[in-house]
Protein backbone atom coordinates (compact mmCIF):
# COMPACT_ATOMS: atom_id res chain seq x y z
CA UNK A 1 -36.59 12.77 19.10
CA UNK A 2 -35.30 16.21 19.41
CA UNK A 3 -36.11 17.62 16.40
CA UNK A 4 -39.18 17.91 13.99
CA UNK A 5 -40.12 14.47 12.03
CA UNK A 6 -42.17 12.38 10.12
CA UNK A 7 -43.84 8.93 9.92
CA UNK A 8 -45.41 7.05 7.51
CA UNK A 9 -49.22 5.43 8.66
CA UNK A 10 -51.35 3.22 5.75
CA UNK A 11 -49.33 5.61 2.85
CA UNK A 12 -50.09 9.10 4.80
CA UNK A 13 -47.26 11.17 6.14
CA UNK A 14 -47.72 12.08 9.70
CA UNK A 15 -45.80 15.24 11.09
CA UNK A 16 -44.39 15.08 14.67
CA UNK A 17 -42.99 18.34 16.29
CA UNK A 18 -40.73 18.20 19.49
CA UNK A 19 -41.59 21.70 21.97
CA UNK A 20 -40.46 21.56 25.78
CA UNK A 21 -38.87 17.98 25.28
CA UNK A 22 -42.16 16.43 24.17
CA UNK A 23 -43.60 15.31 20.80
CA UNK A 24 -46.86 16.48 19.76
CA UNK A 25 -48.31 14.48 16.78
CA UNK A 26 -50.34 16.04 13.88
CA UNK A 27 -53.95 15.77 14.19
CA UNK A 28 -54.35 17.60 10.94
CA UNK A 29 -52.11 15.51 9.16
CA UNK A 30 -53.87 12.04 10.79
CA UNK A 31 -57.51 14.05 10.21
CA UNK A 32 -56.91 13.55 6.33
CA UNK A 33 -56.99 9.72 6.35
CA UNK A 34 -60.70 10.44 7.33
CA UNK A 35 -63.18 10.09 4.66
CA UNK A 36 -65.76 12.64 4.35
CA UNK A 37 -65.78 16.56 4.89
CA UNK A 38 -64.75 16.48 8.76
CA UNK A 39 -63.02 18.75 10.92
CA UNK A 40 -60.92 18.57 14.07
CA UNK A 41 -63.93 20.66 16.39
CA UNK A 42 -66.04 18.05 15.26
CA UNK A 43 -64.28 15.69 17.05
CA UNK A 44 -63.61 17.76 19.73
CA UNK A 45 -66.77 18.91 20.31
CA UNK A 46 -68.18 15.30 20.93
CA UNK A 47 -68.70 14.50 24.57
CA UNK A 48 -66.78 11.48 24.99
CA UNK A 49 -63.68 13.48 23.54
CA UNK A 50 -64.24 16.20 26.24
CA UNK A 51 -64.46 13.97 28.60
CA UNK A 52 -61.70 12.20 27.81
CA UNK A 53 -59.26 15.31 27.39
CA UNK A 54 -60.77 16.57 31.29
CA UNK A 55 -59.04 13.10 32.46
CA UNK A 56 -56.09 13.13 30.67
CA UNK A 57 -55.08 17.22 31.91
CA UNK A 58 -56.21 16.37 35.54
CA UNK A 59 -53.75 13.74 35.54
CA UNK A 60 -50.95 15.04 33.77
CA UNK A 61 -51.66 19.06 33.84
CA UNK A 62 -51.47 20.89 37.63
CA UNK A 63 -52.75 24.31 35.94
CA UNK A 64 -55.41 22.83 34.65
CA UNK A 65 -58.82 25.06 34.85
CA UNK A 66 -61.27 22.54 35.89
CA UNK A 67 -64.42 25.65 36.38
CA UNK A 68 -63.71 26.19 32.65
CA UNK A 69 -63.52 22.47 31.87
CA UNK A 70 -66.92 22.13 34.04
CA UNK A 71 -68.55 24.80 32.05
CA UNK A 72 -67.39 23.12 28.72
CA UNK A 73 -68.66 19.68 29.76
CA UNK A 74 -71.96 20.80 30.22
CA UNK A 75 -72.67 22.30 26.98
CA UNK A 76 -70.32 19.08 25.10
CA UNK A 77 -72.33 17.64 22.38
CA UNK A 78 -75.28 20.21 22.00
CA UNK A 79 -76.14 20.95 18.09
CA UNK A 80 -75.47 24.41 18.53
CA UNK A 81 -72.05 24.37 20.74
CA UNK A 82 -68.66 24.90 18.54
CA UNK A 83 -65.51 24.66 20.70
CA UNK A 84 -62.14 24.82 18.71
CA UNK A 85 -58.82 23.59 19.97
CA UNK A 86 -57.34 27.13 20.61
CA UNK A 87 -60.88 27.96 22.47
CA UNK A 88 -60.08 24.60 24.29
CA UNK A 89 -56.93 25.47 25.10
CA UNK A 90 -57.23 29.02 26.28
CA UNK A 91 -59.79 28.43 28.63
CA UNK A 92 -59.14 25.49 30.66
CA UNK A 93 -54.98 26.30 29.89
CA UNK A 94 -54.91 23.14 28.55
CA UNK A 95 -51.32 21.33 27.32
CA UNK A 96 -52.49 18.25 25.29
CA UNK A 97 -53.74 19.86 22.48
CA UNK A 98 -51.79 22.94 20.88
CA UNK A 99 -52.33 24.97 17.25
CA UNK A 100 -49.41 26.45 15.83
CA UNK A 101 -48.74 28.61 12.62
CA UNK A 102 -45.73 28.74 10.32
CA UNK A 103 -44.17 26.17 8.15
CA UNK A 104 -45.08 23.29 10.78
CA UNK A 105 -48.67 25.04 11.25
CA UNK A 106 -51.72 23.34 12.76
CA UNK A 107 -53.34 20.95 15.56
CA UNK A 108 -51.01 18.89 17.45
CA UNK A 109 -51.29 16.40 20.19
CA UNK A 110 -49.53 14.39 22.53
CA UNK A 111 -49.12 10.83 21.69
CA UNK A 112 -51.91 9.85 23.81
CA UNK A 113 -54.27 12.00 22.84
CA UNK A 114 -53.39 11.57 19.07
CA UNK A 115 -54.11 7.95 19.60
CA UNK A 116 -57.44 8.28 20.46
CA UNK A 117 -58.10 10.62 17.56
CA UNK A 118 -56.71 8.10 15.42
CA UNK A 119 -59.46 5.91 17.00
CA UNK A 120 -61.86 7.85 15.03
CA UNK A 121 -60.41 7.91 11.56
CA UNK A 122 -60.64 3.98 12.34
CA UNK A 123 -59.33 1.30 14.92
CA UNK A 124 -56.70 0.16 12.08
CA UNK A 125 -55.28 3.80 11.44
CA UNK A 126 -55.08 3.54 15.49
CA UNK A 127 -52.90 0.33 15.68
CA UNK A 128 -50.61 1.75 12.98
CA UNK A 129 -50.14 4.60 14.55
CA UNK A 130 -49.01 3.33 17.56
CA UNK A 131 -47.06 0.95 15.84
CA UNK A 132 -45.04 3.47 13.76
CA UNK A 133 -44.49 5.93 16.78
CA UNK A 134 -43.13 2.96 18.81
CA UNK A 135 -40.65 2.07 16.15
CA UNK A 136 -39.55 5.64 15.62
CA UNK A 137 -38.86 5.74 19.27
CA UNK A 138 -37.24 2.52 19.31
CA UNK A 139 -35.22 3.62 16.86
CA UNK A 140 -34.13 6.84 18.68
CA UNK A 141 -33.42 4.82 21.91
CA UNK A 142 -31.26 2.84 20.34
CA UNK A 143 -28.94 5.77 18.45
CA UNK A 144 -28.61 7.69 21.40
CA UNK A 145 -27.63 4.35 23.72
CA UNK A 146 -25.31 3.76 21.25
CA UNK A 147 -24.07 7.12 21.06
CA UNK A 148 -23.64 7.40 24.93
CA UNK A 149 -21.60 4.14 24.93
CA UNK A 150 -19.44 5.19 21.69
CA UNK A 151 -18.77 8.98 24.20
CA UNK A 152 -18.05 6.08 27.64
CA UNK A 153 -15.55 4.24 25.69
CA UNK A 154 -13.96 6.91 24.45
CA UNK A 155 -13.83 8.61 27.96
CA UNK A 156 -12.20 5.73 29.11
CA UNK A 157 -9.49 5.64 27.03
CA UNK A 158 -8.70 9.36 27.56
CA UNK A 159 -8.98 8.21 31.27
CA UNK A 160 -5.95 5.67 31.04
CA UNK A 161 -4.21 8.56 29.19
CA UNK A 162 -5.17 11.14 32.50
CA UNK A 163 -3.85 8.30 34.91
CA UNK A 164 -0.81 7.51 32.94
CA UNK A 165 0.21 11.07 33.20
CA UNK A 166 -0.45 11.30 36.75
CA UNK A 167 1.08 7.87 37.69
CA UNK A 168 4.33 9.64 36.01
CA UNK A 169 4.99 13.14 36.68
CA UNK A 170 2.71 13.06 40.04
CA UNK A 171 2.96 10.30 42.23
CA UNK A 172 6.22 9.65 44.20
CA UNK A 173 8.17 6.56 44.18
CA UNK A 174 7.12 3.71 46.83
CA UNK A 175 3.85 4.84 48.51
CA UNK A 176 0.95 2.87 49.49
CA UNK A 177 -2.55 2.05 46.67
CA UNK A 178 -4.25 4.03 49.23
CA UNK A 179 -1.87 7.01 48.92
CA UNK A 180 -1.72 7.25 45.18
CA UNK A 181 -5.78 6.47 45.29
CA UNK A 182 -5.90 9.86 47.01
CA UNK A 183 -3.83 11.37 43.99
CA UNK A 184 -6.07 9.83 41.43
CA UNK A 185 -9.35 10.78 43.02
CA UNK A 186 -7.74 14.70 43.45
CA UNK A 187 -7.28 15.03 40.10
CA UNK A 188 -10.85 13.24 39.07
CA UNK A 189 -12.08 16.33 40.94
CA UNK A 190 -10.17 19.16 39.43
CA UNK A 191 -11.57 18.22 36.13
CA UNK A 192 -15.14 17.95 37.85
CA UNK A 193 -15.03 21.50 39.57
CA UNK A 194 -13.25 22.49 35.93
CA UNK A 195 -16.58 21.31 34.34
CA UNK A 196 -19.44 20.84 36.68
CA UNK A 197 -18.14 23.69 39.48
CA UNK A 198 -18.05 20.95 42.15
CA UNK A 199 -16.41 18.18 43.77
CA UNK A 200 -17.67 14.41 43.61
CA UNK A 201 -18.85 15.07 47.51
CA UNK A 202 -20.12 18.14 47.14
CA UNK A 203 -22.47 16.64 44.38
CA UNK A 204 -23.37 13.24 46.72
CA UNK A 205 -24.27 15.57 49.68
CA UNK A 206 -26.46 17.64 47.40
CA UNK A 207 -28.05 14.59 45.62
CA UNK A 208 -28.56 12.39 48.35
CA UNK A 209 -31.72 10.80 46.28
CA UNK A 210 -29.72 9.48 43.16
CA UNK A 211 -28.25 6.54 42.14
CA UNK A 212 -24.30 6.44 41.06
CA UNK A 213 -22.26 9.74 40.68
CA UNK A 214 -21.77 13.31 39.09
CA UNK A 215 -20.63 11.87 35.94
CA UNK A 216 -22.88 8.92 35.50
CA UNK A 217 -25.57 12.06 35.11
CA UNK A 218 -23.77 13.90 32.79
CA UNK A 219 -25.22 15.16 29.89
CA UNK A 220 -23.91 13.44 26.64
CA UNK A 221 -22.36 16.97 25.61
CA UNK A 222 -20.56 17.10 29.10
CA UNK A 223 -19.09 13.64 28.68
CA UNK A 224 -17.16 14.37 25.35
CA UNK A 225 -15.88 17.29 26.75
CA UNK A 226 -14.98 15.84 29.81
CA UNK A 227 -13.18 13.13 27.31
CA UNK A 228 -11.57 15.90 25.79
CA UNK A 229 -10.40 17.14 29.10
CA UNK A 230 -8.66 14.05 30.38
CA UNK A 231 -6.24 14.80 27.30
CA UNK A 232 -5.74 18.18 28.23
CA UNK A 233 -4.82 17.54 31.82
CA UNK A 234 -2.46 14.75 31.47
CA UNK A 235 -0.26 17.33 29.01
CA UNK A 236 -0.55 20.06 31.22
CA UNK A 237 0.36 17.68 34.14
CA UNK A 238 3.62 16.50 31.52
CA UNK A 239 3.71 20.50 30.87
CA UNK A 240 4.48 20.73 34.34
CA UNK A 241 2.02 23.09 35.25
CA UNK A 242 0.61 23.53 39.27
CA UNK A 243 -2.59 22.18 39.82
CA UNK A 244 -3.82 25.49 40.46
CA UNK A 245 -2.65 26.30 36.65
CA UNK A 246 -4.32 23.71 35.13
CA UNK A 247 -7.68 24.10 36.95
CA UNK A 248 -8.16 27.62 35.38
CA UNK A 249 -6.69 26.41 32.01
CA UNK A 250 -9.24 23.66 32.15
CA UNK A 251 -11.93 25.33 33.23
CA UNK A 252 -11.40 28.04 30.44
CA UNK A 253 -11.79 24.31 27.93
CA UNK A 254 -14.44 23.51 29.71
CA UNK A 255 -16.50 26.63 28.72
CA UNK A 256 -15.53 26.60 25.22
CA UNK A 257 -16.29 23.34 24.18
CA UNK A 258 -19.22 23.08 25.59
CA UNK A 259 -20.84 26.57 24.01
CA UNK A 260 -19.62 25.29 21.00
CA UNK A 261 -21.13 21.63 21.60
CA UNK A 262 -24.71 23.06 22.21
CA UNK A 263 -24.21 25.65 19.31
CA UNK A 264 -22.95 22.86 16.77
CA UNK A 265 -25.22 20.96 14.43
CA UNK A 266 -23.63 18.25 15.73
CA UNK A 267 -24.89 18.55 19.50
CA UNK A 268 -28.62 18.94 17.81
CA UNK A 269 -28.27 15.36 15.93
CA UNK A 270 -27.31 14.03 19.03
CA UNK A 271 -30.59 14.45 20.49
């Protein structure tokens, strides 16, 4: 969900916003399925909310300001204390809750908090919630798995194309699988330092904690243009062009098509 959306809970439509890759949901949005005159201080004024929010930041939130938090606590649910979410916010540098202005202006939460203000409008409006924020997520898992595997396949055709060409124009005539392995995984890596800046190794030895290799963490973005480049090299490699040729010819692809991926519209429905 990398862009600004909406669902739909019991016939109301609920914004959700996408800042520093995570959603925030509408609490004024959700706040209008409440009947009565209510506001969102109300609700966050209440004890059990404050309390609640304190638990949440110390888990999730290492700057949180828990003097400020203490100082809030103690005066939570008094008649005459008011505490609004940008107080809230800018004293205890809170990151659950956030206000914003413009066209997508107001209170915003993350999921979990938004839940349990959804828990006050009523435990139904809750369970709907939920529901409909699971199933856009579901749905979003399920475009972008099936947009990675279209971007594998394709890379893998473009990869029979690469060894083709190299089988061809750069392996000699009666050597050993090991010897034309050594070919094969030579050219892998001048398209990885062409796109990535390193070899295969050079990423192992500086990722000793992960699973699989350089390209299974590839970016989607990276992937098509490292697709793209497998075409590229096996015509330079027909071309006849030096390795040495090709590397800075590649590299020069590598850096246009992928400024122009993440400037595209179509890199930002990818997301």
């Amino acid at each position: 969900m990398a862009k600004n959306t909406t669902i739909q809970v019991e016939g109301r439509e609920i914004t959700i916003i996408f800042d520093k890759q995570q959603e925030y949901i509408s609490l004024t949005d959700i706040l209008k399925a409440k009947d009565g005159d209510f506001f969102i201080s109300d609700w966050l004024r209440n004890r059990n909310t404050v309390e609640y929010l304190g638990i949440w930041e110390s888990i999730y939130n290492p700057n949180f300001n828990y003097g400020e938090f203490a100082t809030i606590k103690s005066q939570a649910g008094l008649n005459s204390y008011k505490l609004s979410v940008k107080d809230w916010v800018e004293k205890t540098n809170a990151m659950g809750l956030k206000a914003t202005a413009g066209r997508y202006g107001g209170t915003y939460a993350h999921p979990d908090i938004a839940f349990e203000f959804g828990m006050w409008i009523s435990p139904q409006f809750k369970i709907y919630l939920i529901k409909e924020f699971q199933r856009l997520k579901d749905e979003e898992n399920h475009r972008l798995k099936s947009d990675w595997n279209l971007q594998r396949t394709l890379a893998k055709v473009n990869y029979h194309i690469h060894t083709d060409a190299i089988k061809e124009n750069l392996i000699p005539q009666e050597i050993t699988k090991q010897q034309a392995g050594f070919v094969y995984a030579n050219e892998a890596d001048l398209l990885n330092v062409a796109l990535f800046g390193i070899t295969a190794r050079e990423w192992r030895d500086n990722n000793l904690n992960k699973d699989g290799n350089i390209r299974d963490h590839a970016t989607l973005e990276q992937l098509v243009v490292l697709s793209n480049m497998e075409s590229i090299n096996a015509l330079l490699i027909r071309q006849g062009l030096t390795q040495s040729e090709r590397l800075i010819q590649l590299n020069k692809v590598a850096i246009t098509q992928m400024k122009s991926l993440l400037e595209s519209n179509l890199a930002k429905k990818l997301k």
